[in-house]
N, C-alpha and C. Protein backbone atom coordinates (compact mmCIF):
# COMPACT_ATOMS: atom_id res chain seq x y z
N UNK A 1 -115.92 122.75 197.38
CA UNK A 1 -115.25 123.15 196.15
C UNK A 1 -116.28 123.62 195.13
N UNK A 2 -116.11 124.38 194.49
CA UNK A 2 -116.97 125.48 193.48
C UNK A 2 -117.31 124.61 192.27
N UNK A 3 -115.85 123.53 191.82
CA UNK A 3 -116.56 122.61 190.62
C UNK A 3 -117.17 121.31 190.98
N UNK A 4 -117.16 121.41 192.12
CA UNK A 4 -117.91 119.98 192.81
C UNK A 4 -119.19 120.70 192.70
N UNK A 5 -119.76 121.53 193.61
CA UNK A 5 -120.96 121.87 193.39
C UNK A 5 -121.96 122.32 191.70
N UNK A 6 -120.68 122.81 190.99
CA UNK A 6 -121.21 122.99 189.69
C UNK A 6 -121.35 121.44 189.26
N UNK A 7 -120.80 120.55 189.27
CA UNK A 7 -120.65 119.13 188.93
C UNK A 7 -122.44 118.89 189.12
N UNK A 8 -122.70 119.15 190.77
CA UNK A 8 -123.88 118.61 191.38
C UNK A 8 -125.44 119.07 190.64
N UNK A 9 -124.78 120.64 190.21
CA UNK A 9 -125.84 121.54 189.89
C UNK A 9 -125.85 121.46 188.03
N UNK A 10 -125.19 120.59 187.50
CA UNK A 10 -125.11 120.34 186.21
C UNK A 10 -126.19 119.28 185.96
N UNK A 11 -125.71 118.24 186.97
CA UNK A 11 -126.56 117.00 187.04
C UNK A 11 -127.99 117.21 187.58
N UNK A 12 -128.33 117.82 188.41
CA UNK A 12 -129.87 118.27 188.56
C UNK A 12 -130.01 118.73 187.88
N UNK A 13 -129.61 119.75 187.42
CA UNK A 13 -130.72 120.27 185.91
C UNK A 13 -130.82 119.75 184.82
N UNK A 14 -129.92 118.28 184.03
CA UNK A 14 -130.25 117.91 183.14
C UNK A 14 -131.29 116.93 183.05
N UNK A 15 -131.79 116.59 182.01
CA UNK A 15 -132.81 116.08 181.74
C UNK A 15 -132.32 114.85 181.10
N UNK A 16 -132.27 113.95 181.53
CA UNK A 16 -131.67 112.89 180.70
C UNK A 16 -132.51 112.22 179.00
N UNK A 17 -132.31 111.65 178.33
CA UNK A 17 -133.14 111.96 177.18
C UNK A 17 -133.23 110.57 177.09
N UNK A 18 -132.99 109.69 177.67
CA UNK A 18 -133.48 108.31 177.63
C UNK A 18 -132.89 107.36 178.66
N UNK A 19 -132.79 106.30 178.97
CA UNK A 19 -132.98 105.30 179.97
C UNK A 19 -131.26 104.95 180.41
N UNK A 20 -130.61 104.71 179.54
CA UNK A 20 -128.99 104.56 179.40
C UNK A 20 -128.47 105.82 180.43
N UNK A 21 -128.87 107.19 179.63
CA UNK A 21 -128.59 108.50 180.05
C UNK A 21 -128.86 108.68 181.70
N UNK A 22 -130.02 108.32 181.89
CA UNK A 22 -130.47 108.54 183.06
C UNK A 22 -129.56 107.78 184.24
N UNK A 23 -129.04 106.27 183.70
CA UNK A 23 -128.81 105.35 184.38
C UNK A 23 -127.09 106.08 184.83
N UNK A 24 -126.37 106.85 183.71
CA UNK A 24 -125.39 107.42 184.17
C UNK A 24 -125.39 108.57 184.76
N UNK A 25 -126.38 109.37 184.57
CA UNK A 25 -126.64 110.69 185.86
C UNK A 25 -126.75 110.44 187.19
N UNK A 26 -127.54 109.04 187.01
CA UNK A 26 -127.78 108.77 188.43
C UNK A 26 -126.28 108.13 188.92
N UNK A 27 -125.38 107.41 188.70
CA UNK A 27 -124.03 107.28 188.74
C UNK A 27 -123.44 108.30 189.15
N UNK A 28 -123.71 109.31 187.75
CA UNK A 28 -122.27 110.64 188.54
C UNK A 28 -122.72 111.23 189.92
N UNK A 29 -123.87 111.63 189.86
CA UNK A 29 -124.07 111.81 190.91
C UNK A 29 -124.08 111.48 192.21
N UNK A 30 -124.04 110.27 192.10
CA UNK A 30 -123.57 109.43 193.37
C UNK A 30 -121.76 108.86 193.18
N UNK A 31 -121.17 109.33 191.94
CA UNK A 31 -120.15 109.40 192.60
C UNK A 31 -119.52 110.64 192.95
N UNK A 32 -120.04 111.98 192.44
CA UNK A 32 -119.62 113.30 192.89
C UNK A 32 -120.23 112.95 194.33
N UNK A 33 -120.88 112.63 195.27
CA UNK A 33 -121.61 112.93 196.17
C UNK A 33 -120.69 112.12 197.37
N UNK A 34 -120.04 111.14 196.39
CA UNK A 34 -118.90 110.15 197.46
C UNK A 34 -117.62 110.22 197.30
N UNK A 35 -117.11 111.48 196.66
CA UNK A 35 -115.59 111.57 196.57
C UNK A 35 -115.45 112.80 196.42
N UNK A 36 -115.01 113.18 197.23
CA UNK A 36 -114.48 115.10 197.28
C UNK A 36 -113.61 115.09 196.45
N UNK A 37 -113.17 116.39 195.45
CA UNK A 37 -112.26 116.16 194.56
C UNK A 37 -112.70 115.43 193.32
N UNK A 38 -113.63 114.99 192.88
CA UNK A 38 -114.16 114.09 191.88
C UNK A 38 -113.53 114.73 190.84
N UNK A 39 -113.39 116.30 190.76
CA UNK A 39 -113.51 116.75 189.45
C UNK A 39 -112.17 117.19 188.91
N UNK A 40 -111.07 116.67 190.09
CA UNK A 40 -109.71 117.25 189.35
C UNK A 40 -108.90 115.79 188.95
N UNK A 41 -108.08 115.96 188.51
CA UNK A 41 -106.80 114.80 187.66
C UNK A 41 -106.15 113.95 188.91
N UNK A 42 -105.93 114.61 190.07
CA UNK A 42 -104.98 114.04 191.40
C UNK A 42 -106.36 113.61 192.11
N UNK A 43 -107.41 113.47 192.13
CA UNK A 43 -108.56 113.03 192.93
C UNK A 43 -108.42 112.13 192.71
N UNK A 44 -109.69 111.03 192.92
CA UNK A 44 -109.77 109.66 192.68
C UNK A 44 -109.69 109.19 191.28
N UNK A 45 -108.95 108.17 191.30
CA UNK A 45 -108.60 107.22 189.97
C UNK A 45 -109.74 107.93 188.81
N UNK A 46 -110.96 107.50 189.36
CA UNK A 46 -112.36 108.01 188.55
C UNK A 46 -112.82 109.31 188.97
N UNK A 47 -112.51 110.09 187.74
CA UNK A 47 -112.73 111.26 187.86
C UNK A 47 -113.61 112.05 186.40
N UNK A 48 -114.17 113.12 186.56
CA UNK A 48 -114.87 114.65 185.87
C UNK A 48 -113.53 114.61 184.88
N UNK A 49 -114.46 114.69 183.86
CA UNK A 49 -113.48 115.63 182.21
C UNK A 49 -114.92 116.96 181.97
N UNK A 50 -114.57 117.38 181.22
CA UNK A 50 -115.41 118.05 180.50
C UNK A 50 -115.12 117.85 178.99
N UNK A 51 -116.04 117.65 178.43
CA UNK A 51 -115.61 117.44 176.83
C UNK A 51 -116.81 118.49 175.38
N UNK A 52 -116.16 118.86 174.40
CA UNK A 52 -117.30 119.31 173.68
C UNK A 52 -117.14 118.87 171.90
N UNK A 53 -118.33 118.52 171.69
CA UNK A 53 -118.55 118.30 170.20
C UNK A 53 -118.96 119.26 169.29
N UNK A 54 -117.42 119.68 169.03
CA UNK A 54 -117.71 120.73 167.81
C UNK A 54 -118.38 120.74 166.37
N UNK A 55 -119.45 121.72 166.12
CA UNK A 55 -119.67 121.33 164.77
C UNK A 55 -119.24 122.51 163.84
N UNK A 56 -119.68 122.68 162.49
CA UNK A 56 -119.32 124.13 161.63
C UNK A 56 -120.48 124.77 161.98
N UNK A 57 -120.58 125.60 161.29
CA UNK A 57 -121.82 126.70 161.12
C UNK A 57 -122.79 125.92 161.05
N UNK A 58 -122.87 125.19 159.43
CA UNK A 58 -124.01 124.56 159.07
C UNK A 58 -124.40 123.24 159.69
N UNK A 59 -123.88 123.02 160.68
CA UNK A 59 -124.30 121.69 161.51
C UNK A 59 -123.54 120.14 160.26
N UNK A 60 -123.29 120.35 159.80
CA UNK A 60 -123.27 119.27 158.75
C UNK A 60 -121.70 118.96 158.99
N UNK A 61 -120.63 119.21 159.48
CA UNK A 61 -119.74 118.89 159.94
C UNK A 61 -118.72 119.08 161.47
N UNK A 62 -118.27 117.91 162.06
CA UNK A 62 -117.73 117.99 163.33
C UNK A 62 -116.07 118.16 163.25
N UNK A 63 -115.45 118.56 164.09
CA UNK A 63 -113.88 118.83 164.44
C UNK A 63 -113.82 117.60 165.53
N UNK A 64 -112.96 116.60 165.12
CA UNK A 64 -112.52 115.47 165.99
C UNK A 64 -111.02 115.70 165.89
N UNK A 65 -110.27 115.23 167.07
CA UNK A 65 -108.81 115.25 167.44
C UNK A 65 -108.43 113.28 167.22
N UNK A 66 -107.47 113.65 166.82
CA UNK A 66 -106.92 112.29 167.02
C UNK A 66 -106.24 111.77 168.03
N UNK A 67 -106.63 111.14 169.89
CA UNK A 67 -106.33 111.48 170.45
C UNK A 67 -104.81 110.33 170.80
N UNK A 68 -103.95 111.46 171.05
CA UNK A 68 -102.32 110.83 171.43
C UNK A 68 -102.55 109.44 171.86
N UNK A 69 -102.70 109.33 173.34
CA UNK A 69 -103.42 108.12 173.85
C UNK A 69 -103.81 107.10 173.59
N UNK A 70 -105.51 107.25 173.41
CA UNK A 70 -106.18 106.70 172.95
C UNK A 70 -106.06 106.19 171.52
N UNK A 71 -105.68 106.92 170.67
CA UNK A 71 -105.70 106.44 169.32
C UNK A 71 -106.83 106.29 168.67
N UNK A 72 -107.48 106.74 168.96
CA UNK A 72 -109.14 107.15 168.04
C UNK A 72 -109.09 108.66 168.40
N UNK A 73 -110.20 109.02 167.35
CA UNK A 73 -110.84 109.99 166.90
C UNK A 73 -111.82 110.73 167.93
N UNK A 74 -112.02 111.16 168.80
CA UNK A 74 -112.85 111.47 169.60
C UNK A 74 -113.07 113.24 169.78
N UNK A 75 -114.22 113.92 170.18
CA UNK A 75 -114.59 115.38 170.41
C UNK A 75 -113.12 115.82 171.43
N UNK A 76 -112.99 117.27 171.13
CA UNK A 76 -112.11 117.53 172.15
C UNK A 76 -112.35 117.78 173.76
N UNK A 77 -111.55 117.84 174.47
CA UNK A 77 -112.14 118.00 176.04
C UNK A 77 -110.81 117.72 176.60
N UNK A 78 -110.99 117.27 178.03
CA UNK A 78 -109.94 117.45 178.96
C UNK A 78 -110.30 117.55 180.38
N UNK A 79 -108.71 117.32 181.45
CA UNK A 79 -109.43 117.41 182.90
C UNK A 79 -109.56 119.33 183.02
N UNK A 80 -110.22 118.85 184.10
CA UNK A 80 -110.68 120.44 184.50
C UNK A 80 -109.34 120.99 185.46
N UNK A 81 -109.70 122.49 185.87
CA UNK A 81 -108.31 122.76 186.04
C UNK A 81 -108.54 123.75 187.27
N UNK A 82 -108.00 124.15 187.68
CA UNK A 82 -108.10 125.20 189.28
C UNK A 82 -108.49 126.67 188.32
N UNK A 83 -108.17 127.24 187.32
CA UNK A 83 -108.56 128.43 186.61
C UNK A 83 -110.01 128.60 186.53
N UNK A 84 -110.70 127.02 186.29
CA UNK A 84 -111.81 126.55 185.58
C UNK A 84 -113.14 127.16 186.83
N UNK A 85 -113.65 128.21 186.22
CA UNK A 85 -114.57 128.60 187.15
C UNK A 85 -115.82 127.91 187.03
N UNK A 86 -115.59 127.18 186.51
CA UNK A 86 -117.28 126.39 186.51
C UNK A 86 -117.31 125.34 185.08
N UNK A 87 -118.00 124.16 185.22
CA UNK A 87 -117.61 123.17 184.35
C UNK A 87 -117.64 123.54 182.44
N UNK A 88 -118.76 124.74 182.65
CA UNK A 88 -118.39 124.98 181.01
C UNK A 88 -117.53 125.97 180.96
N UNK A 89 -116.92 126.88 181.72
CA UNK A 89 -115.58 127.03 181.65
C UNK A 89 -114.55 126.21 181.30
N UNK A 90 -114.56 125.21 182.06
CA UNK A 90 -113.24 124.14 181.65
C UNK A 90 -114.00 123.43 179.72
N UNK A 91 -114.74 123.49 179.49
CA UNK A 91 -115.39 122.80 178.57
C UNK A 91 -114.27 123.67 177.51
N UNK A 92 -115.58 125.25 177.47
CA UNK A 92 -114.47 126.29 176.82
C UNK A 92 -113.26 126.50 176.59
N UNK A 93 -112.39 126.25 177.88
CA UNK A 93 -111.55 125.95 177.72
C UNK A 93 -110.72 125.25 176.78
N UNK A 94 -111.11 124.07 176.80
CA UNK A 94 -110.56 122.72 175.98
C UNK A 94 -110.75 122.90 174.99
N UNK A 95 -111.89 122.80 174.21
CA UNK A 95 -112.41 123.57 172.89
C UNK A 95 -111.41 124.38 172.45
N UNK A 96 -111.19 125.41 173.16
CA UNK A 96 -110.56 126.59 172.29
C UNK A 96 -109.26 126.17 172.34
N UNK A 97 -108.38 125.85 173.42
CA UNK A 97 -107.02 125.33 172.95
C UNK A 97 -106.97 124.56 172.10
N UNK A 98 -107.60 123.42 172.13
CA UNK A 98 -107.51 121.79 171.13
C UNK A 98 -107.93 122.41 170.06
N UNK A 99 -108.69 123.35 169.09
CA UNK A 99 -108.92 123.21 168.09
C UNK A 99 -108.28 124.52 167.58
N UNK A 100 -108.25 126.00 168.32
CA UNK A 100 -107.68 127.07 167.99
C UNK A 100 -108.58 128.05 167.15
N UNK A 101 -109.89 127.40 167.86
CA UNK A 101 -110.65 128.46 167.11
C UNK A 101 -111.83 129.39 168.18
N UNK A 102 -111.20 130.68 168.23
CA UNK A 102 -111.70 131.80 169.46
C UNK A 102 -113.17 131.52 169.45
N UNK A 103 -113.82 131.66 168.16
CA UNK A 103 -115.30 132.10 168.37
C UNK A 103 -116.25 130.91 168.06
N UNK A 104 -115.75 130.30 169.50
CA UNK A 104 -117.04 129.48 169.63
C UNK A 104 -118.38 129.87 170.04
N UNK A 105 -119.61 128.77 169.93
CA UNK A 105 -120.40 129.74 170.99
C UNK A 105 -120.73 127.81 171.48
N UNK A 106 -120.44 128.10 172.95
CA UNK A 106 -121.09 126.45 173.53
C UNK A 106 -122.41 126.89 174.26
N UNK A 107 -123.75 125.54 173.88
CA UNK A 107 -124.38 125.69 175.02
C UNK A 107 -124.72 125.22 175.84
N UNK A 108 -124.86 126.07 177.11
CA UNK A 108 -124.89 126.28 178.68
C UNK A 108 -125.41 125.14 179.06
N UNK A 109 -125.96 124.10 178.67
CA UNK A 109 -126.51 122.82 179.52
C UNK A 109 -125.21 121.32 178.70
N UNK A 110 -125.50 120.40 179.78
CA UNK A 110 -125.25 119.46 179.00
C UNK A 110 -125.89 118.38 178.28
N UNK A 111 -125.16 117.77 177.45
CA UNK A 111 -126.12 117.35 175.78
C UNK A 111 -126.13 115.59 175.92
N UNK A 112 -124.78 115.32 176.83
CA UNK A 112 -124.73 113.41 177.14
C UNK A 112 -123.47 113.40 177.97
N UNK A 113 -123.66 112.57 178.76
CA UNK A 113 -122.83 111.83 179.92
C UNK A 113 -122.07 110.32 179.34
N UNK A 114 -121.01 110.27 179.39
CA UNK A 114 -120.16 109.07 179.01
C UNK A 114 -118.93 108.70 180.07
N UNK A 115 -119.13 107.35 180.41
CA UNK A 115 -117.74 107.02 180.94
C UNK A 115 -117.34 106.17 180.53
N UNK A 116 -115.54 105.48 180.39
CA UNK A 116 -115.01 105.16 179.75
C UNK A 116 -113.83 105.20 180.84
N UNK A 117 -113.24 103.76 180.41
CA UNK A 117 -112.64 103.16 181.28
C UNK A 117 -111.08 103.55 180.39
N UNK A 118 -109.82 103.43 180.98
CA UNK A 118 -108.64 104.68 180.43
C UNK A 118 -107.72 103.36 180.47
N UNK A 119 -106.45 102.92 179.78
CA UNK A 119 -105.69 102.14 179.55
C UNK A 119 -104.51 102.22 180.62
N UNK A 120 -103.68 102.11 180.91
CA UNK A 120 -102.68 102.37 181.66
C UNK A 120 -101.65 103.54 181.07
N UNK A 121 -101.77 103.56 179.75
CA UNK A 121 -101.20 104.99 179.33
C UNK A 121 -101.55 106.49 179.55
N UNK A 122 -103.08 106.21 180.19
CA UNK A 122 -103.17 107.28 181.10
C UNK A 122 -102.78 107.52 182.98
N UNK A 123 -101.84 106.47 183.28
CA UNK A 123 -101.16 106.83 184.60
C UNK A 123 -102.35 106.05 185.39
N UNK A 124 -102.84 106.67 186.35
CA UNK A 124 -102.89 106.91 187.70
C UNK A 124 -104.55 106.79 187.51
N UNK A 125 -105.01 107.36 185.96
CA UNK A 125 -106.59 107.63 185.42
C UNK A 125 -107.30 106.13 185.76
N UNK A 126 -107.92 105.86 185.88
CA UNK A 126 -108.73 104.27 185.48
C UNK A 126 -109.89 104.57 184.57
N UNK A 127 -110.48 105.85 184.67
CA UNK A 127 -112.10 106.40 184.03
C UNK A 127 -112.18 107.65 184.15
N UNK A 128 -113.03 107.77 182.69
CA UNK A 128 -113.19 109.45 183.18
C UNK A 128 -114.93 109.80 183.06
N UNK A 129 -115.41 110.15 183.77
CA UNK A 129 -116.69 110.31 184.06
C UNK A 129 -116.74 111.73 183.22
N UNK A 130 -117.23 111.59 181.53
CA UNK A 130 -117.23 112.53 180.58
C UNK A 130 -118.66 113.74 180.69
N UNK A 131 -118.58 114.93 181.06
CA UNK A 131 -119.76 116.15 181.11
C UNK A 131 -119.55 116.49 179.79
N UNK A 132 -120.07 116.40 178.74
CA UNK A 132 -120.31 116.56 177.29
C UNK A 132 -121.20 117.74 176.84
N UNK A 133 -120.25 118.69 176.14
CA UNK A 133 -120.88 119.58 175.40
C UNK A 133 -121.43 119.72 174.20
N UNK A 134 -122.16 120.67 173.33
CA UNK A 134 -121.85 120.85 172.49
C UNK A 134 -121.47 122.67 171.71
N UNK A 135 -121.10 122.80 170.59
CA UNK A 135 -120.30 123.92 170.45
C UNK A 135 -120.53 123.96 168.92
N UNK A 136 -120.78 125.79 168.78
CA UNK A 136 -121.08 125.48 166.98
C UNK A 136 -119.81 126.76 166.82
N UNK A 137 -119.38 126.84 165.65
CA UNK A 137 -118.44 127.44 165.44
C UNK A 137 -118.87 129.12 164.51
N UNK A 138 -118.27 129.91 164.17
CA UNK A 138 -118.80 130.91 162.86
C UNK A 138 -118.53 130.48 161.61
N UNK A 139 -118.76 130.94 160.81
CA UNK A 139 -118.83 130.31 159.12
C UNK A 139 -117.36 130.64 158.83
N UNK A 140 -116.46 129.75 158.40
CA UNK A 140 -115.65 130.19 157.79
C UNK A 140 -114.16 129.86 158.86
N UNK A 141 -114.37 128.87 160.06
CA UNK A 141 -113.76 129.18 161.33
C UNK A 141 -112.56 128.00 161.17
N UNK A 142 -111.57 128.13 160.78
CA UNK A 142 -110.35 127.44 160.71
C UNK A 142 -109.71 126.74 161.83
N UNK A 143 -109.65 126.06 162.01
CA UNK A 143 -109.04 125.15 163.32
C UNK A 143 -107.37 125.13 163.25
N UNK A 144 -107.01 124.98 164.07
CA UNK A 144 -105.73 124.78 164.28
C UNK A 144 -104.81 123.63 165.26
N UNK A 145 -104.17 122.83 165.12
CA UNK A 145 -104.09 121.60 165.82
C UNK A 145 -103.32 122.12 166.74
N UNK A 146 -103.35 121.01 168.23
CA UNK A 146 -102.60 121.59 169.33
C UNK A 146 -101.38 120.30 169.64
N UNK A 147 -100.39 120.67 170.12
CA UNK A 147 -99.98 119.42 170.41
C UNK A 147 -100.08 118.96 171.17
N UNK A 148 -101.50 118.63 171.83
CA UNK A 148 -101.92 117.68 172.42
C UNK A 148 -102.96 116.42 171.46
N UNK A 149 -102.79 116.75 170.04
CA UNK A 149 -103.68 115.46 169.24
C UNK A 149 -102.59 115.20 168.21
N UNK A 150 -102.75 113.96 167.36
CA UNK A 150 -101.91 113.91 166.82
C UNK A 150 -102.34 114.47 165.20
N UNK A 151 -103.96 114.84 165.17
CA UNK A 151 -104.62 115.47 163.87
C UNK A 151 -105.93 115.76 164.43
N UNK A 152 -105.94 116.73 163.35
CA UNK A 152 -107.70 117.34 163.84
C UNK A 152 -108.46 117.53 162.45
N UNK A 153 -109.21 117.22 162.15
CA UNK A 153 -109.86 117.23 161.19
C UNK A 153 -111.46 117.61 161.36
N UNK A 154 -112.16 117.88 159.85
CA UNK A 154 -113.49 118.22 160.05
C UNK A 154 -114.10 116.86 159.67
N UNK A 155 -115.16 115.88 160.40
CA UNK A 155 -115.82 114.79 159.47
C UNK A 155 -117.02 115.53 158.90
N UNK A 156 -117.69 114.99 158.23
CA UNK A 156 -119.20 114.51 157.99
C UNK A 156 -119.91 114.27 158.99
N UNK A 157 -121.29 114.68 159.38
CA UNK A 157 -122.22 113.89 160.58
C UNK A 157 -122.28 113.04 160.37
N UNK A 158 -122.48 112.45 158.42
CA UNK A 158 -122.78 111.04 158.50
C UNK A 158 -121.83 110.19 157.59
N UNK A 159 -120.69 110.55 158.23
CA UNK A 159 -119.30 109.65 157.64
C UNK A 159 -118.20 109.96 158.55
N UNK A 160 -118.52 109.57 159.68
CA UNK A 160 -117.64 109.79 161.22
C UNK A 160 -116.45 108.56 160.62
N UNK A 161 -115.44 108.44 160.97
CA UNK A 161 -114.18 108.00 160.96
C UNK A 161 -114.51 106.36 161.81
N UNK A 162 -113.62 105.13 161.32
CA UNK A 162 -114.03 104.17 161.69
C UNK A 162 -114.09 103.85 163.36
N UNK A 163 -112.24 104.63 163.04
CA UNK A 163 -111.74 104.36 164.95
C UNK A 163 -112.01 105.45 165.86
N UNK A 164 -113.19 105.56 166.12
CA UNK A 164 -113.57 106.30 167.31
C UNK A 164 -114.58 105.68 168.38
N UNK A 165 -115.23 106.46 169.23
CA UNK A 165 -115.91 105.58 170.00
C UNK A 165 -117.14 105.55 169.41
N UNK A 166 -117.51 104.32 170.18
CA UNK A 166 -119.14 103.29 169.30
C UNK A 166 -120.05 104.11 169.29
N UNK A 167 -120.10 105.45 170.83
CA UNK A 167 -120.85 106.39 170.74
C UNK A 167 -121.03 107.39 170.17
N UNK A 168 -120.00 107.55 169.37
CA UNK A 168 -119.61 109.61 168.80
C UNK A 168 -120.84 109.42 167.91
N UNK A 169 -121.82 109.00 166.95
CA UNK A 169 -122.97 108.80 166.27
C UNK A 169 -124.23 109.39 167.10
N UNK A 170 -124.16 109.26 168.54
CA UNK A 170 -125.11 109.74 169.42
C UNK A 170 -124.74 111.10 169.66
N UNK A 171 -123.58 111.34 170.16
CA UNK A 171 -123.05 112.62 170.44
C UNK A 171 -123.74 113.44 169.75
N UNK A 172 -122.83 112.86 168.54
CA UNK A 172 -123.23 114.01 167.34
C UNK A 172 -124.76 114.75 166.93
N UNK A 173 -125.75 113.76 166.83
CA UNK A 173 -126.90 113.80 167.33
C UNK A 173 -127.51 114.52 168.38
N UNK A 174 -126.89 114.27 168.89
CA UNK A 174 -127.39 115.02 170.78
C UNK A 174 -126.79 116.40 170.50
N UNK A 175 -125.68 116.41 170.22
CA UNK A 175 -124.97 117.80 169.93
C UNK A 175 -125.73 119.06 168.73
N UNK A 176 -126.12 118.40 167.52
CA UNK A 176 -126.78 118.74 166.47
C UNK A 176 -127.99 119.23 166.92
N UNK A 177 -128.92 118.48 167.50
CA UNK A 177 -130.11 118.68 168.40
C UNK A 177 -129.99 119.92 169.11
N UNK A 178 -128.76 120.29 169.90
CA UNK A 178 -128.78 121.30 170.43
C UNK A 178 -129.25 122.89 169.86
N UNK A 179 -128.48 122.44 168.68
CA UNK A 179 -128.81 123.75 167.73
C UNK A 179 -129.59 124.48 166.77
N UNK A 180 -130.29 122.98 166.49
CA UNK A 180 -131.13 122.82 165.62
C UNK A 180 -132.04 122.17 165.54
């Protein structure tokens, strides 16, 4: 499969940026390597999202969804999809529906690896083994909510929202880094 191998060829080329990071590359990779299908929704329980952390122009603010589900605040993303020609395709993807804004620009590597264990309100999910982007927007770039969140808003880098995950502080960071 074309996003299994992009899965494989994501994870060799990143560089993990510290000891945590590393400890989950080495994970995905050994679980892409033991479950065909890793990367779609009907595969195994534990499966590939792609996700991206949007910021504005000036780096100084992010677009978080409020997610249905979950009920925190988290970057937008999603499972990957049979259209999805390659994992930052599906990234792109998600991005541009969930927030409604065309001119992104994401970049081409990934920025942090997260997994996270899923409640029973996601079905059939148990975890989603998160490929994390990041994504800067043009000046002036209006978002639009999808109904798949229940709000989307712009934070602060450094006044992120209480209920989100313990990590989005790193993200953001890792994401920011990208660009600047």
């Amino acid at each position: 499969m074309a996003l299994d191998a992009d899965v494989a060829r994501l994870l060799g080329e990143w560089t993990p940026p510290d000891a945590e990071q590393q400890r989950l590359r080495d994970r995905f990779v050994a679980h892409e390597r033991a479950h065909t299908g890793a990367t779609w929704r009907d595969g195994p329980a534990e499966h590939f999202t792609a996700s991206t952390m949007v910021l504005d122009a000036s780096l100084e603010r992010v677009l978080l969804t409020l997610h249905k589900k979950a009920g925190i605040w988290v970057q937008v993303g999603g499972h990957l999809e049979p259209g999805d020609v390659d994992v930052l395709a599906a990234a792109t993807r998600e991005a541009r529906e969930e927030t409604g804004i065309a001119g992104l620009t994401l970049a081409p590597h990934l920025v942090q690896l997260h997994e996270h264990a899923l409640p029973s309100a996601f079905g059939r999910c148990r975890a989603h083994l998160d490929l994390r982007f990041a994504a800067r927007t043009e000046p002036g770039a209006q978002p639009v909510m999808s109904d798949e969140s229940d709000d989307l808003q712009w934070w602060p880098v450094d006044a992120l929202p209480e209920l989100t995950d313990p990590d989005m502080g790193e993200l953001v960071t890792a994401a920011r880094n990208t660009f600047g």
